[in-house]
Every structure is written in C-alpha cells, then in structure tokens.
PDB file of N, CA and C in Angstrom:
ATOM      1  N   UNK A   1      53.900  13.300  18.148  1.00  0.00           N
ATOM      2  CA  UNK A   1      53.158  12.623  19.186  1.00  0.00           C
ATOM      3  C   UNK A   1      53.628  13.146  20.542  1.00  0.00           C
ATOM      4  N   UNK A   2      52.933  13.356  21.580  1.00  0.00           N
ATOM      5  CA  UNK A   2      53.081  14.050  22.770  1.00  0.00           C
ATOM      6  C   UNK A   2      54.052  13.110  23.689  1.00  0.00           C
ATOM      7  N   UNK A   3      54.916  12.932  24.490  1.00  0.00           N
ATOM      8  CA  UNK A   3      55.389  12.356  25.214  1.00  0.00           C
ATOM      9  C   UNK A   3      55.232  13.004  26.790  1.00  0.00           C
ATOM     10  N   UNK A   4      55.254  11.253  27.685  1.00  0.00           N
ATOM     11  CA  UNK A   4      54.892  12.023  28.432  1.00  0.00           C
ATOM     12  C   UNK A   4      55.796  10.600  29.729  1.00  0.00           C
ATOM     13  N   UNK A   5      56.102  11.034  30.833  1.00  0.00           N
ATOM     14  CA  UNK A   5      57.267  10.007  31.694  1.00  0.00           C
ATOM     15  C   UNK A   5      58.084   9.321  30.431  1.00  0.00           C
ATOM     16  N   UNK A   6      58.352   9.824  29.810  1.00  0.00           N
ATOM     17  CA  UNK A   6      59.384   8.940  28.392  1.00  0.00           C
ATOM     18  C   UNK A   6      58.839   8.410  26.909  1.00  0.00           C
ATOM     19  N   UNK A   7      57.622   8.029  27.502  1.00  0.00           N
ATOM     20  CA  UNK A   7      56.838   7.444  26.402  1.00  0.00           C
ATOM     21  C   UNK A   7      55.781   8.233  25.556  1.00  0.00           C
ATOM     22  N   UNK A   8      55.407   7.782  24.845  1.00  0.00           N
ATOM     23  CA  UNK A   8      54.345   8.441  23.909  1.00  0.00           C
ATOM     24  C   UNK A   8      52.752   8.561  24.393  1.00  0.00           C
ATOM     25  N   UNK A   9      52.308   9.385  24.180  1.00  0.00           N
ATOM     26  CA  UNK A   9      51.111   9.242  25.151  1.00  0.00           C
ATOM     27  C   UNK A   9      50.330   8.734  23.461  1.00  0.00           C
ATOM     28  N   UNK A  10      49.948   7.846  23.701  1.00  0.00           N
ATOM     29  CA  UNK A  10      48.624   6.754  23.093  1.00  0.00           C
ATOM     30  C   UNK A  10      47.458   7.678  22.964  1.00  0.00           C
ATOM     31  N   UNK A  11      46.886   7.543  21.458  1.00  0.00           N
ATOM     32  CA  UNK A  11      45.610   8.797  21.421  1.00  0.00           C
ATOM     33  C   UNK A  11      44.825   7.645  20.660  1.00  0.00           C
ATOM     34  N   UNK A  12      43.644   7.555  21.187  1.00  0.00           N
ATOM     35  CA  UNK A  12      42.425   7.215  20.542  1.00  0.00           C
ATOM     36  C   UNK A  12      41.282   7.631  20.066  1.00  0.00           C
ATOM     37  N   UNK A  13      41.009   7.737  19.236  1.00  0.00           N
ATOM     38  CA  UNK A  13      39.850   8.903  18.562  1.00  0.00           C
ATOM     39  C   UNK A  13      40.438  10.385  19.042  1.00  0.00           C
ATOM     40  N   UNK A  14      39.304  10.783  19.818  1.00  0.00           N
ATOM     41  CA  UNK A  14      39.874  11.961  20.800  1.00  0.00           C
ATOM     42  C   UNK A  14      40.148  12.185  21.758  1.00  0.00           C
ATOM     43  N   UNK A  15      40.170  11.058  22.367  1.00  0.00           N
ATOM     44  CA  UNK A  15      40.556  10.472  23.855  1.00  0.00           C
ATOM     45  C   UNK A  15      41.810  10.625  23.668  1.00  0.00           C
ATOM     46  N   UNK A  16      42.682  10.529  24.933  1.00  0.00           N
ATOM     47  CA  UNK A  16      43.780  10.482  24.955  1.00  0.00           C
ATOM     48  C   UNK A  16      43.894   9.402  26.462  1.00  0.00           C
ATOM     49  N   UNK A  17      44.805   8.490  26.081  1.00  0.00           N
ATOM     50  CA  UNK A  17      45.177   7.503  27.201  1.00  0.00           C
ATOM     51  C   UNK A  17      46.298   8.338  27.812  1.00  0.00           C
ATOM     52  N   UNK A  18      46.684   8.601  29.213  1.00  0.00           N
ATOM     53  CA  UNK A  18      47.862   8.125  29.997  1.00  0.00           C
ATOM     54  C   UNK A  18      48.718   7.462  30.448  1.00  0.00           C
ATOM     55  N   UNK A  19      49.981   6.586  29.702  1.00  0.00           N
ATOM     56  CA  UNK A  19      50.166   5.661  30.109  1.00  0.00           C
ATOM     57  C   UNK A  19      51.669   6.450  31.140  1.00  0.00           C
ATOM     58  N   UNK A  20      51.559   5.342  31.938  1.00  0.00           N
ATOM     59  CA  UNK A  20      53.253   5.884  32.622  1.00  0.00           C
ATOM     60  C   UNK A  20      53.589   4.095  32.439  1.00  0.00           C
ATOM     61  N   UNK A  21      55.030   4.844  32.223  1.00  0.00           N
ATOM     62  CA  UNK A  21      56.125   3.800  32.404  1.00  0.00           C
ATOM     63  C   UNK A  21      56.328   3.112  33.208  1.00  0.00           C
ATOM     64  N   UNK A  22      57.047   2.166  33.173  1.00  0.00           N
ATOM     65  CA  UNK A  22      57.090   1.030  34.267  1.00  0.00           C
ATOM     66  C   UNK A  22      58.052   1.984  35.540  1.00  0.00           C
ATOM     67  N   UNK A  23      59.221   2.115  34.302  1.00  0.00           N
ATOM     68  CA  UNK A  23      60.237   3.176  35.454  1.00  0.00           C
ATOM     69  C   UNK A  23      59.648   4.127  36.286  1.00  0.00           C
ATOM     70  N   UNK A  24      58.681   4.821  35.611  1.00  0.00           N
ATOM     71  CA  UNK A  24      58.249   6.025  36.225  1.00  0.00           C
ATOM     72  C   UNK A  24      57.110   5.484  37.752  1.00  0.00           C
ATOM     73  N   UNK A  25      56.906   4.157  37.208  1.00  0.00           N
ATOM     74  CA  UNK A  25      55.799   3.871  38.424  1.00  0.00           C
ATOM     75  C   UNK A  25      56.667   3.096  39.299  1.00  0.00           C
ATOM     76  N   UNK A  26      57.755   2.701  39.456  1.00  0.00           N
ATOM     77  CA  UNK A  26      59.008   2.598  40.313  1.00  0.00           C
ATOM     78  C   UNK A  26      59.817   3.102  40.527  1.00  0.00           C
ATOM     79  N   UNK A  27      59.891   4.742  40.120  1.00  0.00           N
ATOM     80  CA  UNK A  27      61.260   5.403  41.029  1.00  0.00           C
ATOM     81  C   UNK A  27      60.084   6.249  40.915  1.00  0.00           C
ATOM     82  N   UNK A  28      58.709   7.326  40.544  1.00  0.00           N
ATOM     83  CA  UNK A  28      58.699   8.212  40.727  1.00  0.00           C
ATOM     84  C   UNK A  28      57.657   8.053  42.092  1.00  0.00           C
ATOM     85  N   UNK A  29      58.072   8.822  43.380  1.00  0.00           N
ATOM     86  CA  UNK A  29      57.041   8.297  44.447  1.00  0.00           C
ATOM     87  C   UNK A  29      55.882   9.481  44.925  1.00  0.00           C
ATOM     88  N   UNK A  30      55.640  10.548  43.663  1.00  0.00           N
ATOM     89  CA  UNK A  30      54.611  11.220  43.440  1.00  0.00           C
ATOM     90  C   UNK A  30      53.347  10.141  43.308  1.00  0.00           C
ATOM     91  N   UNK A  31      53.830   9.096  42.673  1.00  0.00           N
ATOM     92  CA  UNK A  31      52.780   8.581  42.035  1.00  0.00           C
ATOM     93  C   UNK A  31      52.172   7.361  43.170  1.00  0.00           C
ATOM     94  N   UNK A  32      52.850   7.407  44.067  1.00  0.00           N
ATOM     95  CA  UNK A  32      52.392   6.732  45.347  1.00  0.00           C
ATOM     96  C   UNK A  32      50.764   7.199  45.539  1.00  0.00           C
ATOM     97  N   UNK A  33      49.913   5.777  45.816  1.00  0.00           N
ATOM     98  CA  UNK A  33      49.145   5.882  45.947  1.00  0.00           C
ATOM     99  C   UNK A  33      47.668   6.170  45.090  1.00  0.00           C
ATOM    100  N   UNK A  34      47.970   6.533  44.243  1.00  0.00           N
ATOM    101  CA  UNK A  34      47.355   6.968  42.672  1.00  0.00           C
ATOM    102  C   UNK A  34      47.266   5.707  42.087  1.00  0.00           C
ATOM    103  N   UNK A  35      45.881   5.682  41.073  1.00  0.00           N
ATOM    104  CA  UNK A  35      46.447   4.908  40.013  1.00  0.00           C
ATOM    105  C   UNK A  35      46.544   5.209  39.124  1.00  0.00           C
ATOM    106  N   UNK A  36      47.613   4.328  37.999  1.00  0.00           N
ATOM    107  CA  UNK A  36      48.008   4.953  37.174  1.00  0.00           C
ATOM    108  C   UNK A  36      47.857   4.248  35.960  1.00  0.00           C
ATOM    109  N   UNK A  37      48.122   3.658  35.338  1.00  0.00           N
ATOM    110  CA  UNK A  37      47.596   3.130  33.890  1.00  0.00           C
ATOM    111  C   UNK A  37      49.233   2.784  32.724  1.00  0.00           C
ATOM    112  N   UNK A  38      49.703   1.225  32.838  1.00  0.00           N
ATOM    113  CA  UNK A  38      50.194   0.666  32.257  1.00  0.00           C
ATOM    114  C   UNK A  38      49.782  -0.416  31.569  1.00  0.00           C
ATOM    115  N   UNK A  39      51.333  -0.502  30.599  1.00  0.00           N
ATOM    116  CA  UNK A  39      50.926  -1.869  29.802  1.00  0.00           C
ATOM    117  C   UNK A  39      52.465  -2.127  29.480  1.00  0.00           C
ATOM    118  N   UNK A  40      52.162  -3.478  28.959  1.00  0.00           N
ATOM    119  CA  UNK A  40      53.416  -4.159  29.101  1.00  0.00           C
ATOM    120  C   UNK A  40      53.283  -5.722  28.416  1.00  0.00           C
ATOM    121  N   UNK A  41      54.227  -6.347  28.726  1.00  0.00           N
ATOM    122  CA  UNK A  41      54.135  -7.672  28.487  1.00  0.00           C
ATOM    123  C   UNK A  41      54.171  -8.720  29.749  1.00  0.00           C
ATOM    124  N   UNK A  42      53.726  -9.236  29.710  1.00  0.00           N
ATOM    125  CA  UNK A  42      53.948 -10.574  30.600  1.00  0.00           C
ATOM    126  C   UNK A  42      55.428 -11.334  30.587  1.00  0.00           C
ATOM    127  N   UNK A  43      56.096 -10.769  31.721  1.00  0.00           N
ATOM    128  CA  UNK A  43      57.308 -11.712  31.809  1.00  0.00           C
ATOM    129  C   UNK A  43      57.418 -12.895  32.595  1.00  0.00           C
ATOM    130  N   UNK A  44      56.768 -12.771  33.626  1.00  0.00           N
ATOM    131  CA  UNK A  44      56.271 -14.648  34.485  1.00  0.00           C
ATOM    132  C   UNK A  44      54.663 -13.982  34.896  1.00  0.00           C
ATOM    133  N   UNK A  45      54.238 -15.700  34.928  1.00  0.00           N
ATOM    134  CA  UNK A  45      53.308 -15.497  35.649  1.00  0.00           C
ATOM    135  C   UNK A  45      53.298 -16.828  36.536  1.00  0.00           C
ATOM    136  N   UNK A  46      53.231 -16.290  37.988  1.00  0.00           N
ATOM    137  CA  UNK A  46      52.973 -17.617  39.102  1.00  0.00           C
ATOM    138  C   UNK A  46      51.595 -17.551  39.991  1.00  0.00           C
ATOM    139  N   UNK A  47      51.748 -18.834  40.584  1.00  0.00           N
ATOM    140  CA  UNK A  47      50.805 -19.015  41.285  1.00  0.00           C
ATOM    141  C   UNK A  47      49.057 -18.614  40.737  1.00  0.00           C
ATOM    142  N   UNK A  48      48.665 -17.993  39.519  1.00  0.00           N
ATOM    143  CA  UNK A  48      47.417 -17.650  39.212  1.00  0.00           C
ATOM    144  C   UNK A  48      46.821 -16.179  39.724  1.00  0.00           C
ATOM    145  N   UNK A  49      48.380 -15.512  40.561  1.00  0.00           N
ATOM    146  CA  UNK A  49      47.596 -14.760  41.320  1.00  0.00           C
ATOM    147  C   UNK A  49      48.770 -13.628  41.115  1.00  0.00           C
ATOM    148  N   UNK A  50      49.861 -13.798  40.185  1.00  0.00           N
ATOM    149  CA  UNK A  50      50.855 -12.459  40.747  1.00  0.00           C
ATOM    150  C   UNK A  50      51.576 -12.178  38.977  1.00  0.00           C
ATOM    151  N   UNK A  51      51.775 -11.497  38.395  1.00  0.00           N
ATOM    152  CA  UNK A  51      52.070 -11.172  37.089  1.00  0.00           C
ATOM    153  C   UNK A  51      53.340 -10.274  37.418  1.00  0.00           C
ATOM    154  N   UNK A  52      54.586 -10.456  36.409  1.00  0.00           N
ATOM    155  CA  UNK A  52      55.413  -9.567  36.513  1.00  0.00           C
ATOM    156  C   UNK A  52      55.604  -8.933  35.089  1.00  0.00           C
ATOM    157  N   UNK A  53      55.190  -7.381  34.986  1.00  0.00           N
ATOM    158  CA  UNK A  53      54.961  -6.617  33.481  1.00  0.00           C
ATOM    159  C   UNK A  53      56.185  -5.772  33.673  1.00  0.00           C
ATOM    160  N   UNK A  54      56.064  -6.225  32.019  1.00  0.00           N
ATOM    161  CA  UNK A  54      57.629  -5.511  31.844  1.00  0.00           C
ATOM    162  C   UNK A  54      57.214  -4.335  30.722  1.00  0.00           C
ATOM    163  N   UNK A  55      57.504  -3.295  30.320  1.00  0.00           N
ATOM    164  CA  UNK A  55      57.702  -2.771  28.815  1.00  0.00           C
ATOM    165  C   UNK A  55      58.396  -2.190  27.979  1.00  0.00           C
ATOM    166  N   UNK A  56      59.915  -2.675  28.537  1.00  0.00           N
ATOM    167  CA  UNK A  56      61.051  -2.359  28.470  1.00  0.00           C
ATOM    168  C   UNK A  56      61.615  -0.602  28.550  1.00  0.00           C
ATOM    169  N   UNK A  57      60.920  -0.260  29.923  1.00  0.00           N
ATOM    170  CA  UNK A  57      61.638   1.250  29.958  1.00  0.00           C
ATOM    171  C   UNK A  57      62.706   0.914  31.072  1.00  0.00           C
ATOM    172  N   UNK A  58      62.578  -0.249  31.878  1.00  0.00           N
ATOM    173  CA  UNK A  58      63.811  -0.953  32.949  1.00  0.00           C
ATOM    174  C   UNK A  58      63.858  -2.646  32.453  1.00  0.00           C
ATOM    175  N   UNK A  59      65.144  -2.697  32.706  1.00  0.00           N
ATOM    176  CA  UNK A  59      65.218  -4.096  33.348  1.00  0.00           C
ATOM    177  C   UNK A  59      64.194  -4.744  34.357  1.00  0.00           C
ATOM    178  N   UNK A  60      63.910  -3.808  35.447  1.00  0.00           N
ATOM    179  CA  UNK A  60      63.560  -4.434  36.575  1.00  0.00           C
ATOM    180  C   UNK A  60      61.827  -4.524  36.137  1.00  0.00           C
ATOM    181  N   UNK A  61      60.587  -5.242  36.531  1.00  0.00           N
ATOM    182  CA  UNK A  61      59.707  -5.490  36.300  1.00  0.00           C
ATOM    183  C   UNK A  61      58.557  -5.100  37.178  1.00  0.00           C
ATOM    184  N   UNK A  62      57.503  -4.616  36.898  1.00  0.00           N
ATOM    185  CA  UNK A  62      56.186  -4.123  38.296  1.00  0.00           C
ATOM    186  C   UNK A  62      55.736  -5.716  38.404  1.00  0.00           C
ATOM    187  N   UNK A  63      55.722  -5.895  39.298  1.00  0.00           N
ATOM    188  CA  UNK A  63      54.926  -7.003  39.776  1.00  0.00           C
ATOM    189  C   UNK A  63      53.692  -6.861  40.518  1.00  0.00           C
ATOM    190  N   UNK A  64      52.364  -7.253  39.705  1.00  0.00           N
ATOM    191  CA  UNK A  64      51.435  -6.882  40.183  1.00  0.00           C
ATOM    192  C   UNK A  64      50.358  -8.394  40.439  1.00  0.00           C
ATOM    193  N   UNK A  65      49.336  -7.924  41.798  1.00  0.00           N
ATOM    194  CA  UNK A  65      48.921  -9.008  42.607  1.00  0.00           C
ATOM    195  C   UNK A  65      47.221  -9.021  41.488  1.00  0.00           C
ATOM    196  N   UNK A  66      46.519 -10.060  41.403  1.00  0.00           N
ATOM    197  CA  UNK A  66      45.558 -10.273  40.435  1.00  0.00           C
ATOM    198  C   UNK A  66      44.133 -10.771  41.364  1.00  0.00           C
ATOM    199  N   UNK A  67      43.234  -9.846  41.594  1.00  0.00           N
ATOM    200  CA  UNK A  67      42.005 -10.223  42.480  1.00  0.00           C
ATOM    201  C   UNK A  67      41.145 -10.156  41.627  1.00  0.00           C
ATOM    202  N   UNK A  68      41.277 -11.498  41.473  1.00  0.00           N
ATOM    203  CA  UNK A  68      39.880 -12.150  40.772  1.00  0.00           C
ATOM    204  C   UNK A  68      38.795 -12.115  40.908  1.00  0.00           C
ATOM    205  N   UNK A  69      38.442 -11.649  42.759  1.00  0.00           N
ATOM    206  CA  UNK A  69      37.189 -11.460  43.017  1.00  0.00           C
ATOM    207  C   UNK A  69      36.523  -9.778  42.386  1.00  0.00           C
ATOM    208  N   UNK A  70      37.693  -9.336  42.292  1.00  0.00           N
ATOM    209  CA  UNK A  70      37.013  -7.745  41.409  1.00  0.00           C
ATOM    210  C   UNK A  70      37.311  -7.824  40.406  1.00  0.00           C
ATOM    211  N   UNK A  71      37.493  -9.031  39.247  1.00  0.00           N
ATOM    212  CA  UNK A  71      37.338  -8.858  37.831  1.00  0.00           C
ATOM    213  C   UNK A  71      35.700  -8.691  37.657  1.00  0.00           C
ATOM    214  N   UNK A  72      35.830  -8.198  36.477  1.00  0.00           N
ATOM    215  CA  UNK A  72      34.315  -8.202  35.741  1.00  0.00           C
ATOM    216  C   UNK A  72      34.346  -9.586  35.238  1.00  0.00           C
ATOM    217  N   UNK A  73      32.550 -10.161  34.700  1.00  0.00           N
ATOM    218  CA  UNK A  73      33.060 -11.667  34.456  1.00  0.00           C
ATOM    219  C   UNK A  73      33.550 -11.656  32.790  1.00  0.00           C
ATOM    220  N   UNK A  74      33.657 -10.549  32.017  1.00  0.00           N
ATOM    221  CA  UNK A  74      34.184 -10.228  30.692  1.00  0.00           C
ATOM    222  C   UNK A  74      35.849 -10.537  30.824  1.00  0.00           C
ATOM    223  N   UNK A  75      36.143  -9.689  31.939  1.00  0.00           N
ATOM    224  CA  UNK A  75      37.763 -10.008  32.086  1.00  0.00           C
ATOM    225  C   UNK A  75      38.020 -11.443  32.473  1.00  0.00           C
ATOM    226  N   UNK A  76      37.161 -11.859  33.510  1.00  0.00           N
ATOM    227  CA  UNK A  76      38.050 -13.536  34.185  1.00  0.00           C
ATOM    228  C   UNK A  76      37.829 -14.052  32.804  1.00  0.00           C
ATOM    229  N   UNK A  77      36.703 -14.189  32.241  1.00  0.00           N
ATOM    230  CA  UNK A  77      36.666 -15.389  31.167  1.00  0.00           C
ATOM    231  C   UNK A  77      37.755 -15.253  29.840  1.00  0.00           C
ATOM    232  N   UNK A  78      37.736 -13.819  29.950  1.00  0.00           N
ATOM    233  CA  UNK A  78      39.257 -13.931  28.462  1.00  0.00           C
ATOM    234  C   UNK A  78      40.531 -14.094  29.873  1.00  0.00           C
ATOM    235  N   UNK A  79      40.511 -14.035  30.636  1.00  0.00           N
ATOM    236  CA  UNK A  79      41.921 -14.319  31.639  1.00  0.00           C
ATOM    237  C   UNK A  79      42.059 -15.933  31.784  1.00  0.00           C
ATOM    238  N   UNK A  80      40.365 -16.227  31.873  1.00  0.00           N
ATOM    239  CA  UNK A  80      40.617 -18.215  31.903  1.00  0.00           C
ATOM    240  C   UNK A  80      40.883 -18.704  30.786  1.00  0.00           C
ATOM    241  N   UNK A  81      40.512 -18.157  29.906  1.00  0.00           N
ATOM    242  CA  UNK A  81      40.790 -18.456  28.136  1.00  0.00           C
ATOM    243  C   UNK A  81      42.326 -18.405  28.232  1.00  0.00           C
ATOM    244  N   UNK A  82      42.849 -17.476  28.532  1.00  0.00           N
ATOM    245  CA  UNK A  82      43.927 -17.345  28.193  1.00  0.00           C
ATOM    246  C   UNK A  82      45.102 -18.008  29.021  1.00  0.00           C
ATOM    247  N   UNK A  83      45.135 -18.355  30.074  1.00  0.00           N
ATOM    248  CA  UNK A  83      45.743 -18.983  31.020  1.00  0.00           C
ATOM    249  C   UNK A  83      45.748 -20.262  30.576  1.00  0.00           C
ATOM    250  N   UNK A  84      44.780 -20.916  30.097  1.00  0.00           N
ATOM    251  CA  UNK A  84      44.342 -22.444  29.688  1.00  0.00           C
ATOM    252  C   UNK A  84      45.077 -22.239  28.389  1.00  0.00           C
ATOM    253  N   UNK A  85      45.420 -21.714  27.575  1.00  0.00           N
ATOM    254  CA  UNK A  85      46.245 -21.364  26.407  1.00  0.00           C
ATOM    255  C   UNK A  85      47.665 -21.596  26.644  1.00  0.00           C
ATOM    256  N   UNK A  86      47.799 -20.610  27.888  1.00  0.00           N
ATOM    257  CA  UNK A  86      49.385 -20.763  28.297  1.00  0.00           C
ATOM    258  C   UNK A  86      49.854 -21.933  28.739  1.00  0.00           C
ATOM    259  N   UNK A  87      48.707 -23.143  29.630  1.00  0.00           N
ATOM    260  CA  UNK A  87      49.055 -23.888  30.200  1.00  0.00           C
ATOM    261  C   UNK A  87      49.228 -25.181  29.099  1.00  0.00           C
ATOM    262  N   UNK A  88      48.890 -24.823  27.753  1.00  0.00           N
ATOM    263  CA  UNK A  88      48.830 -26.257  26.904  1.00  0.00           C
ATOM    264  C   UNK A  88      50.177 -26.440  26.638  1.00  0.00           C
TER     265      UNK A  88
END
C-alpha cells in the first residue's frame, strides 16, 4: 500500500483518496492554505460549532470550526441525527 505524510494512502475502486495526517497538517506549513483531506475521531465536541479530530499520528489534536450554513442539507441532517445521539 502506498504511503504517503506517514500514513497509507486509502484506495477506492480506482480512485485514490489523499489523506494527510493530523501531524502533517500541523507542523507541515507547505500545506498552509490548501485544503487538504482528513479523518479522525472525535475527541470533544463544544459549543455545536468547534470539533477537536484526533487520529492518533500526535497527541495534540486539529481543531476544526463547523459552518453549518455551508453544509449540504444531506450532511446537517446525519450531523443533527447524530449530535441528538450524543446528547442522550
């Protein structure tokens, strides 16, 4: 499997995903400004509006801000589904 900032680059059919690392999207500052394409887990989530993803390539976590007004309504409704899940 190809590796690529540490990790494995993810292949689908014949697609190939890019993922970068959490590390790599916090120390590498090439990547300033770009976007780039992670995944991770959910380590807090506050306020409805700020997520901190982890996927264990650091300790330390991306914390990313959540604008609801540019979800698609496919995403808010599995995001309200799922929030109402977390909150039971």
């Amino acid at each position: 499997m190809p590796v690529k900032g540490g990790l494995p680059v993810r292949r689908s059919s014949d697609s190939v995903f890019d993922m970068t690392s959490i590390i790599d999207a916090l120390d590498n500052e090439t990547l300033t400004g770009h976007t780039v394409t992670v995944a991770g887990w959910v380590r807090t989530f506050r306020s409805d509006r700020s997520i901190a993803l982890n996927d264990g390539s650091t300790i330390r976590n991306l914390q990313c801000v959540i604008d609801q007004e540019k979800m698609d309504v496919t995403t808010r409704a599995l995001y309200h589904e799922r929030r109402s899940e977390m909150l039971r």
